[in-house]
N, C-alpha and C. Protein backbone atom coordinates (compact mmCIF):
# COMPACT_ATOMS: atom_id res chain seq x y z
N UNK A 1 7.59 -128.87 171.75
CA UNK A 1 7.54 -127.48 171.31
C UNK A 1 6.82 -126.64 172.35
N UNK A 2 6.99 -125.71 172.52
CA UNK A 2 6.83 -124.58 173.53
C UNK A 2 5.58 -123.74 172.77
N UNK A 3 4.49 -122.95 173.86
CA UNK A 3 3.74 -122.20 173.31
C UNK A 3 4.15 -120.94 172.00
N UNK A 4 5.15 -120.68 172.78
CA UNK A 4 5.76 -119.54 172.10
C UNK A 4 6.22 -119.70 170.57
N UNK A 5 6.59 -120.93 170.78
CA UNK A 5 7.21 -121.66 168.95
C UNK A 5 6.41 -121.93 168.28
N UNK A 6 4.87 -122.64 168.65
CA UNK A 6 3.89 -122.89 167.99
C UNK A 6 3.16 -121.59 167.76
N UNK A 7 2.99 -120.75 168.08
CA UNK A 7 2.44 -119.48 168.01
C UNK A 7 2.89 -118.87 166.85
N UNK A 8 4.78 -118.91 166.83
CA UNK A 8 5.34 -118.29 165.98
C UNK A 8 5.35 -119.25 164.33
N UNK A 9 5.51 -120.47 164.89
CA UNK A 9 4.87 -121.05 163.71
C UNK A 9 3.73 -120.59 162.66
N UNK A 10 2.58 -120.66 163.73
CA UNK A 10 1.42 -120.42 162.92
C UNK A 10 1.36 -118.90 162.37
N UNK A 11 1.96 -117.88 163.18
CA UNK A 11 2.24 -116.23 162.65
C UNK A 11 2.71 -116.60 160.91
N UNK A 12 3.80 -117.43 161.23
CA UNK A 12 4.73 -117.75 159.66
C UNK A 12 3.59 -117.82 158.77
N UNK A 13 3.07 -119.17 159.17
CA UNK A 13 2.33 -120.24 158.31
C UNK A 13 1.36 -118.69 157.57
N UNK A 14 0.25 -118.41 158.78
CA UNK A 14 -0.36 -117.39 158.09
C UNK A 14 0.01 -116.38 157.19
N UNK A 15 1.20 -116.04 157.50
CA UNK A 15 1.56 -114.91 156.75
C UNK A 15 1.92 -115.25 155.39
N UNK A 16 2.18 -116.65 155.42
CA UNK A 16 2.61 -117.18 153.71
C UNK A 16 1.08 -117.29 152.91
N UNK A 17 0.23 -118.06 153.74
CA UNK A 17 -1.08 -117.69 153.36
C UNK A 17 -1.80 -116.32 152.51
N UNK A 18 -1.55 -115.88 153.56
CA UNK A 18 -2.04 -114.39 152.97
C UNK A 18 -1.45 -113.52 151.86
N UNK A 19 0.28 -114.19 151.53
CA UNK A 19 0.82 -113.75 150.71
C UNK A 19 0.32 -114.38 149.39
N UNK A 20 0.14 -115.64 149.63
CA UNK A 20 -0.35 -116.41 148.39
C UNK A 20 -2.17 -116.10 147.96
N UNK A 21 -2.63 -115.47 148.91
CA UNK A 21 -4.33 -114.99 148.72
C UNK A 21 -4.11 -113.70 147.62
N UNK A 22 -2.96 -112.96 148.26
CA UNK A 22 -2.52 -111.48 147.60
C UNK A 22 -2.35 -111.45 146.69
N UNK A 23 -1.64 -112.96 146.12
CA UNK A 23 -1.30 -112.67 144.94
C UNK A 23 -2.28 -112.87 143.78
N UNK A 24 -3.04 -113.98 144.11
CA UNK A 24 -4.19 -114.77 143.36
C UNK A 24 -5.07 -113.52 143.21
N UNK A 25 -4.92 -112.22 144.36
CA UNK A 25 -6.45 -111.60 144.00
C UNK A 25 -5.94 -110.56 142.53
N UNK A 26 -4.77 -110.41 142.84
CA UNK A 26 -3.84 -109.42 141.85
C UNK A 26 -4.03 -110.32 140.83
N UNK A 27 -3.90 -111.35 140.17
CA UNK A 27 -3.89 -111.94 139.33
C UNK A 27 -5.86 -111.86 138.85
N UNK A 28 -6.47 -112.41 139.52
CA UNK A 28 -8.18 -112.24 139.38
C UNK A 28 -8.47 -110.76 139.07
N UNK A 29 -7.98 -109.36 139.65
CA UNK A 29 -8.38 -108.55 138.77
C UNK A 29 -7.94 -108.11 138.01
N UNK A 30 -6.77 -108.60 137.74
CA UNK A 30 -6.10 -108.17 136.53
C UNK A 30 -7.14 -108.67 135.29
N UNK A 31 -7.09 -109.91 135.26
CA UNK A 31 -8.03 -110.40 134.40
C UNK A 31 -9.85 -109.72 134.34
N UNK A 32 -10.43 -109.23 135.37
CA UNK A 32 -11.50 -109.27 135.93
C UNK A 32 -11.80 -107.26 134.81
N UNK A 33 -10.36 -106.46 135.29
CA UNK A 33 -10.55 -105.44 134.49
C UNK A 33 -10.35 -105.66 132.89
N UNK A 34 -9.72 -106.39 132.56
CA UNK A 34 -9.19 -106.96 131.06
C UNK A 34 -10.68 -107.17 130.30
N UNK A 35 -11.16 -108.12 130.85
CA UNK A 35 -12.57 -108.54 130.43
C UNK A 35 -13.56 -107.47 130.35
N UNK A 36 -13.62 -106.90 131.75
CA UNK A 36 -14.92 -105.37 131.94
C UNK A 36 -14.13 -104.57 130.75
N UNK A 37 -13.04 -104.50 130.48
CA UNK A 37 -13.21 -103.60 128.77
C UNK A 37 -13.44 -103.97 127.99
N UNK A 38 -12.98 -105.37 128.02
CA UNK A 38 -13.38 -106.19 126.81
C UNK A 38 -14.49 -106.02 126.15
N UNK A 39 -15.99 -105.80 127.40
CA UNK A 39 -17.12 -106.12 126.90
C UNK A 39 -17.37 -104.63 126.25
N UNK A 40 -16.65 -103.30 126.89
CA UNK A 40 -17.35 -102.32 126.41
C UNK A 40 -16.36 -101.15 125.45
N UNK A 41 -14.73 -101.87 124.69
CA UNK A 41 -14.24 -101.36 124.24
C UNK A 41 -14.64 -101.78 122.67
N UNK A 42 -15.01 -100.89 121.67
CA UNK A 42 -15.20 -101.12 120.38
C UNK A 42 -14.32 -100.69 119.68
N UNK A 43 -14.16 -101.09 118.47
CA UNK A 43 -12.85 -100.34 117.23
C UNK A 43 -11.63 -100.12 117.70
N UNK A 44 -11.10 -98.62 117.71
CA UNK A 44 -9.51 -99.24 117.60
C UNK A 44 -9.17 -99.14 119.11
N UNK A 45 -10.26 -98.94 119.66
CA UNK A 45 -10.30 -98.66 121.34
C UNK A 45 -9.57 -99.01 122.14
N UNK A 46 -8.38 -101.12 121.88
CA UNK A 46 -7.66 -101.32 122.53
C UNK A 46 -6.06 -100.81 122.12
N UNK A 47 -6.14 -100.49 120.60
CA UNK A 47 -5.05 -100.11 119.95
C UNK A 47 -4.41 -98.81 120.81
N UNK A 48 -5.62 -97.95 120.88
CA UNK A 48 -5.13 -96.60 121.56
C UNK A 48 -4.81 -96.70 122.90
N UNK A 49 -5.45 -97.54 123.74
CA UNK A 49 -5.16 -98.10 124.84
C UNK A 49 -3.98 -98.64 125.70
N UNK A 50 -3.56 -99.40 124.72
CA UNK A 50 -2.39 -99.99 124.34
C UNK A 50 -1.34 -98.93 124.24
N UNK A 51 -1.67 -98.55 123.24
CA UNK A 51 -0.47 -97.48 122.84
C UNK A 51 -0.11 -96.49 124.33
N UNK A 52 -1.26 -96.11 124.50
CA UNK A 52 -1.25 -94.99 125.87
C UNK A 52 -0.28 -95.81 127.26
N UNK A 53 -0.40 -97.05 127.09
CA UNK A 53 -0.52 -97.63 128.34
C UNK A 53 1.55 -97.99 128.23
N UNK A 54 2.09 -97.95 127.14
CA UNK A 54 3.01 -98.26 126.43
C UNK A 54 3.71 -96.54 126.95
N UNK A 55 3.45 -95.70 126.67
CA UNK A 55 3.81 -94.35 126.58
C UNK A 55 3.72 -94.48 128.06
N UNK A 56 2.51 -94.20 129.04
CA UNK A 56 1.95 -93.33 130.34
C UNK A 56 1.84 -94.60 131.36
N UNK A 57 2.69 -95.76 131.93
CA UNK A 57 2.27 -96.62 132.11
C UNK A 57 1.70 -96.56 133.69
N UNK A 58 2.56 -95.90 134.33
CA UNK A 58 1.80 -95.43 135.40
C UNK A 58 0.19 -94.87 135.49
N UNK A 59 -0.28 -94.05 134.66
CA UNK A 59 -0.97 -92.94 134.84
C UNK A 59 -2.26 -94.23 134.30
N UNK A 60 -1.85 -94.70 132.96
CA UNK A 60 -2.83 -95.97 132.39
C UNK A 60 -3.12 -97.11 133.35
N UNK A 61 -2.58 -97.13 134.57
CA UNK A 61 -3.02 -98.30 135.42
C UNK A 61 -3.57 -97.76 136.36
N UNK A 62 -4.06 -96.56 136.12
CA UNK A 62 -5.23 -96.17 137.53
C UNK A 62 -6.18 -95.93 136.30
N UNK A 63 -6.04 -95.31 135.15
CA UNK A 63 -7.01 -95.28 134.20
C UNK A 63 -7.79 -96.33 134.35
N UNK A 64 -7.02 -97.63 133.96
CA UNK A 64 -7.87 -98.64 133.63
C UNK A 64 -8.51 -99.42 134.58
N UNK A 65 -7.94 -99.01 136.02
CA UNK A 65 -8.70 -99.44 136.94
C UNK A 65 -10.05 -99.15 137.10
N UNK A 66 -9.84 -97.68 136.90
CA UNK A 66 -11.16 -96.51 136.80
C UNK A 66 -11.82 -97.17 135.91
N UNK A 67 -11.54 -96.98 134.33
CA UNK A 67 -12.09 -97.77 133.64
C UNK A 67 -13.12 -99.01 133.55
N UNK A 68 -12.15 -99.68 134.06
CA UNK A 68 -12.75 -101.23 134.41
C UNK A 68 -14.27 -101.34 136.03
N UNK A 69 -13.96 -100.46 136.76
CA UNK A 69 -14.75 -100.02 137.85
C UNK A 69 -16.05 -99.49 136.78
N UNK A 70 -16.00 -98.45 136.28
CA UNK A 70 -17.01 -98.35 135.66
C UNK A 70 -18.15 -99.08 134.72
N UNK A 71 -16.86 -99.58 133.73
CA UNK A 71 -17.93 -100.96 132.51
C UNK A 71 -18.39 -102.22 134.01
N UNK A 72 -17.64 -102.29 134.69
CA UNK A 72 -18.65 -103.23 135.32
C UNK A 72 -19.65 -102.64 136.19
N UNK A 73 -19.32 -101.42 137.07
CA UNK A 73 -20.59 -101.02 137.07
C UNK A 73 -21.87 -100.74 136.50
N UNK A 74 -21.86 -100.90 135.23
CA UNK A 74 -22.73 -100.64 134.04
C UNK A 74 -22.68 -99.11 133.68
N UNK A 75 -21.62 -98.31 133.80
CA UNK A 75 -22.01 -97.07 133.95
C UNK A 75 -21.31 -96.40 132.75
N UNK A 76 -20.71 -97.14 132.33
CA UNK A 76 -19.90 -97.44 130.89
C UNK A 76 -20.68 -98.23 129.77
N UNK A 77 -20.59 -97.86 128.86
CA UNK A 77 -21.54 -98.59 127.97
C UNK A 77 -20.64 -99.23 126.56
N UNK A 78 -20.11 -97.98 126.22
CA UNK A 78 -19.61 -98.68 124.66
C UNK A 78 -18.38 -97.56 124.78
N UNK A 79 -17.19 -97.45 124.32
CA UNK A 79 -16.16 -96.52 124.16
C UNK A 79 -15.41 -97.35 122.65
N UNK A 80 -15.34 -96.25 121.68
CA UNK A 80 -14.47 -96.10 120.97
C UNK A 80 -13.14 -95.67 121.13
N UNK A 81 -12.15 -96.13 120.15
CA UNK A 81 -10.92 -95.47 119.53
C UNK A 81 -11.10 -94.45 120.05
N UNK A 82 -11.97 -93.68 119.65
CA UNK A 82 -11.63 -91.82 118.96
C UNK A 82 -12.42 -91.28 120.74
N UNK A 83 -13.22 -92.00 121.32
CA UNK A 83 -13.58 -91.49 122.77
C UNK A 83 -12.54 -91.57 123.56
N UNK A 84 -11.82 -92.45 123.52
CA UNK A 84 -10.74 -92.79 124.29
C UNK A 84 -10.02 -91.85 124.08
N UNK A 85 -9.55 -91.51 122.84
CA UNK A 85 -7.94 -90.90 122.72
C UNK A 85 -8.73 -89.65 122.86
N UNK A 86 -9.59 -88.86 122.55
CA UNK A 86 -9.96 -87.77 123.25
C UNK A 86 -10.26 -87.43 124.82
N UNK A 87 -10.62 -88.57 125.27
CA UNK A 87 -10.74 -88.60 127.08
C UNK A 87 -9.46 -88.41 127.41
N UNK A 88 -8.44 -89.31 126.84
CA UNK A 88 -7.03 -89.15 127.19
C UNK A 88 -6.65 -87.96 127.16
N UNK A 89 -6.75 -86.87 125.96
CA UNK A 89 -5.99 -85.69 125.34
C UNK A 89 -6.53 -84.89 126.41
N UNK A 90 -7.61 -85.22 126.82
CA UNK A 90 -8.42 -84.19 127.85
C UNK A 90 -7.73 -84.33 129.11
N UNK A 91 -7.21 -85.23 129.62
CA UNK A 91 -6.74 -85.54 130.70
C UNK A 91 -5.09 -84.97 130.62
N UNK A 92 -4.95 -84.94 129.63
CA UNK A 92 -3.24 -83.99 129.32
C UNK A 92 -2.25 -85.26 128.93
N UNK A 93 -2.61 -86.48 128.42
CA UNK A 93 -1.72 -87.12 128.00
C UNK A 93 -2.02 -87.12 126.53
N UNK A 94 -0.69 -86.74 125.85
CA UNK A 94 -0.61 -87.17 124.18
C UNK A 94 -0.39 -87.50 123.65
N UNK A 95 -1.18 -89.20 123.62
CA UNK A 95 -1.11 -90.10 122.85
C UNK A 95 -0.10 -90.21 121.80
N UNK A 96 0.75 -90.28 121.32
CA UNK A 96 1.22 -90.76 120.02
C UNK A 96 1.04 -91.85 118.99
N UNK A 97 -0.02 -92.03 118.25
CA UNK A 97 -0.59 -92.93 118.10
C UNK A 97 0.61 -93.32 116.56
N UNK A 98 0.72 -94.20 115.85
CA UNK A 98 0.69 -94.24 114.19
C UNK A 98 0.69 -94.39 113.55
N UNK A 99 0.67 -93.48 112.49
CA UNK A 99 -0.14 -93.38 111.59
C UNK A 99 0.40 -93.18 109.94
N UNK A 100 -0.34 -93.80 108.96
CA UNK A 100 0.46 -93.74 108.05
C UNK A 100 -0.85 -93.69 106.68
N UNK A 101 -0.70 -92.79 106.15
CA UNK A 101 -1.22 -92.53 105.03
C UNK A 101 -1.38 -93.49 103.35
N UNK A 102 -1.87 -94.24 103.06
CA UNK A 102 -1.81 -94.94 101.75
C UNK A 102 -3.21 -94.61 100.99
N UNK A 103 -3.18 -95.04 99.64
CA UNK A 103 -3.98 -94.65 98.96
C UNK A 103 -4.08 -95.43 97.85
N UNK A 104 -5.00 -96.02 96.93
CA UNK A 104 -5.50 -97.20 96.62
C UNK A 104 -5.01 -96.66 95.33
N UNK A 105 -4.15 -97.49 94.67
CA UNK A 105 -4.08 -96.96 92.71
C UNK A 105 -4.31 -98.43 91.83
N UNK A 106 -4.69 -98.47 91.12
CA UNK A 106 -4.49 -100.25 90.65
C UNK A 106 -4.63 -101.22 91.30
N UNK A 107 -5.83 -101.01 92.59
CA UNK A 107 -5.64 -102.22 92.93
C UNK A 107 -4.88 -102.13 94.38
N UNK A 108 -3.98 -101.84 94.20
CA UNK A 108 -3.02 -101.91 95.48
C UNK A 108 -2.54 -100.70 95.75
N UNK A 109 -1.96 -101.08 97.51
CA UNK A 109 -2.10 -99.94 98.65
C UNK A 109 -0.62 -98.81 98.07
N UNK A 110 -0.87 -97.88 97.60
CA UNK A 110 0.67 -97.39 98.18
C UNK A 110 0.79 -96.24 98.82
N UNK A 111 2.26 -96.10 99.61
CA UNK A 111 2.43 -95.08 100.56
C UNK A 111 1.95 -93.60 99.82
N UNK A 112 2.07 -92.29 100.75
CA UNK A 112 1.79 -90.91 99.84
C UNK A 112 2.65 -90.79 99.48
N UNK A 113 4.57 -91.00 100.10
CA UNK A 113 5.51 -90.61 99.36
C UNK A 113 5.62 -90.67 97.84
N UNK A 114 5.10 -91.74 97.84
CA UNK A 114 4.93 -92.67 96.52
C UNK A 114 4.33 -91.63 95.64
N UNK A 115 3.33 -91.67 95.67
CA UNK A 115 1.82 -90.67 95.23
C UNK A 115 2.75 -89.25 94.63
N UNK A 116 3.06 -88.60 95.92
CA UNK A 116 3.84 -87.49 95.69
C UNK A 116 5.09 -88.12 94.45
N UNK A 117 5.59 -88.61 94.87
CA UNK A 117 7.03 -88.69 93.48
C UNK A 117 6.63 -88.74 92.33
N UNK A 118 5.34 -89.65 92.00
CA UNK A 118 4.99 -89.57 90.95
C UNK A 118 4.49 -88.70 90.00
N UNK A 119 3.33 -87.78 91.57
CA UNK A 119 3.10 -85.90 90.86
C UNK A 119 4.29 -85.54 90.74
N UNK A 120 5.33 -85.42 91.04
CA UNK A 120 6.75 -84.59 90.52
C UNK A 120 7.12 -84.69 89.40
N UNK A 121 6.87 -86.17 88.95
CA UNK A 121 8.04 -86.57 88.00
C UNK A 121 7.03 -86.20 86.71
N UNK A 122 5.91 -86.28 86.90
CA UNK A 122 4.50 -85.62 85.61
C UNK A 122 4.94 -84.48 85.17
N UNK A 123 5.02 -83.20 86.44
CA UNK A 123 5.44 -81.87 86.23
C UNK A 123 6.72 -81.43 85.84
């Protein structure tokens, strides 16, 4: 083999290397931001999250980068549901979260439609 072939060899070799480092690190922070919310998302905090990230998916993966940069910086402490989806609304995305109304009679859950038919049918 000639300088030139072994050279180009090892160019290859490395470059598969580095592709396989790339991927492992993409994979490590994926997980690495998952967790930094983990520790500092409370209540329905991943629900809305979720939901947003489902709707805005672009816009939610620099969020949560941001996000995740912060709770591990310590500079983040605790975030709720209701902080979240207001940080969001503030930022101009609107959530669609939902939502559904029930109400306890006997014991068990039922919808408002429900509720309502029954005031009708009284009057």
């Amino acid at each position: 083999m000639s300088d030139s072939q072994l050279d180009a060899l090892r160019r290859k070799k490395l470059l598969e290397l580095q592709r396989k480092l790339a991927v492992r690190e993409d994979k490590t922070e994926t997980v690495d931001a998952n967790a930094a919310l983990d520790r500092v998302f409370r209540g329905r905090a991943w629900e809305v999250f979720n939901t947003a990230s489902y709707q805005f998916p672009q816009a939610m993966s620099r969020i949560k980068d941001l996000l995740a940069g912060l709770a591990s910086s310590g500079k983040l402490k605790e975030v709720t549901g209701e902080q979240l989806y207001l940080f969001l609304t503030n930022l101009g995305l609107r959530v669609r979260l939902h939502t559904k109304i029930e109400f306890a009679s006997h014991g068990e859950l039922k919808p408002i439609a429900e509720k309502l038919k029954s005031e009708l049918k009284k009057t």
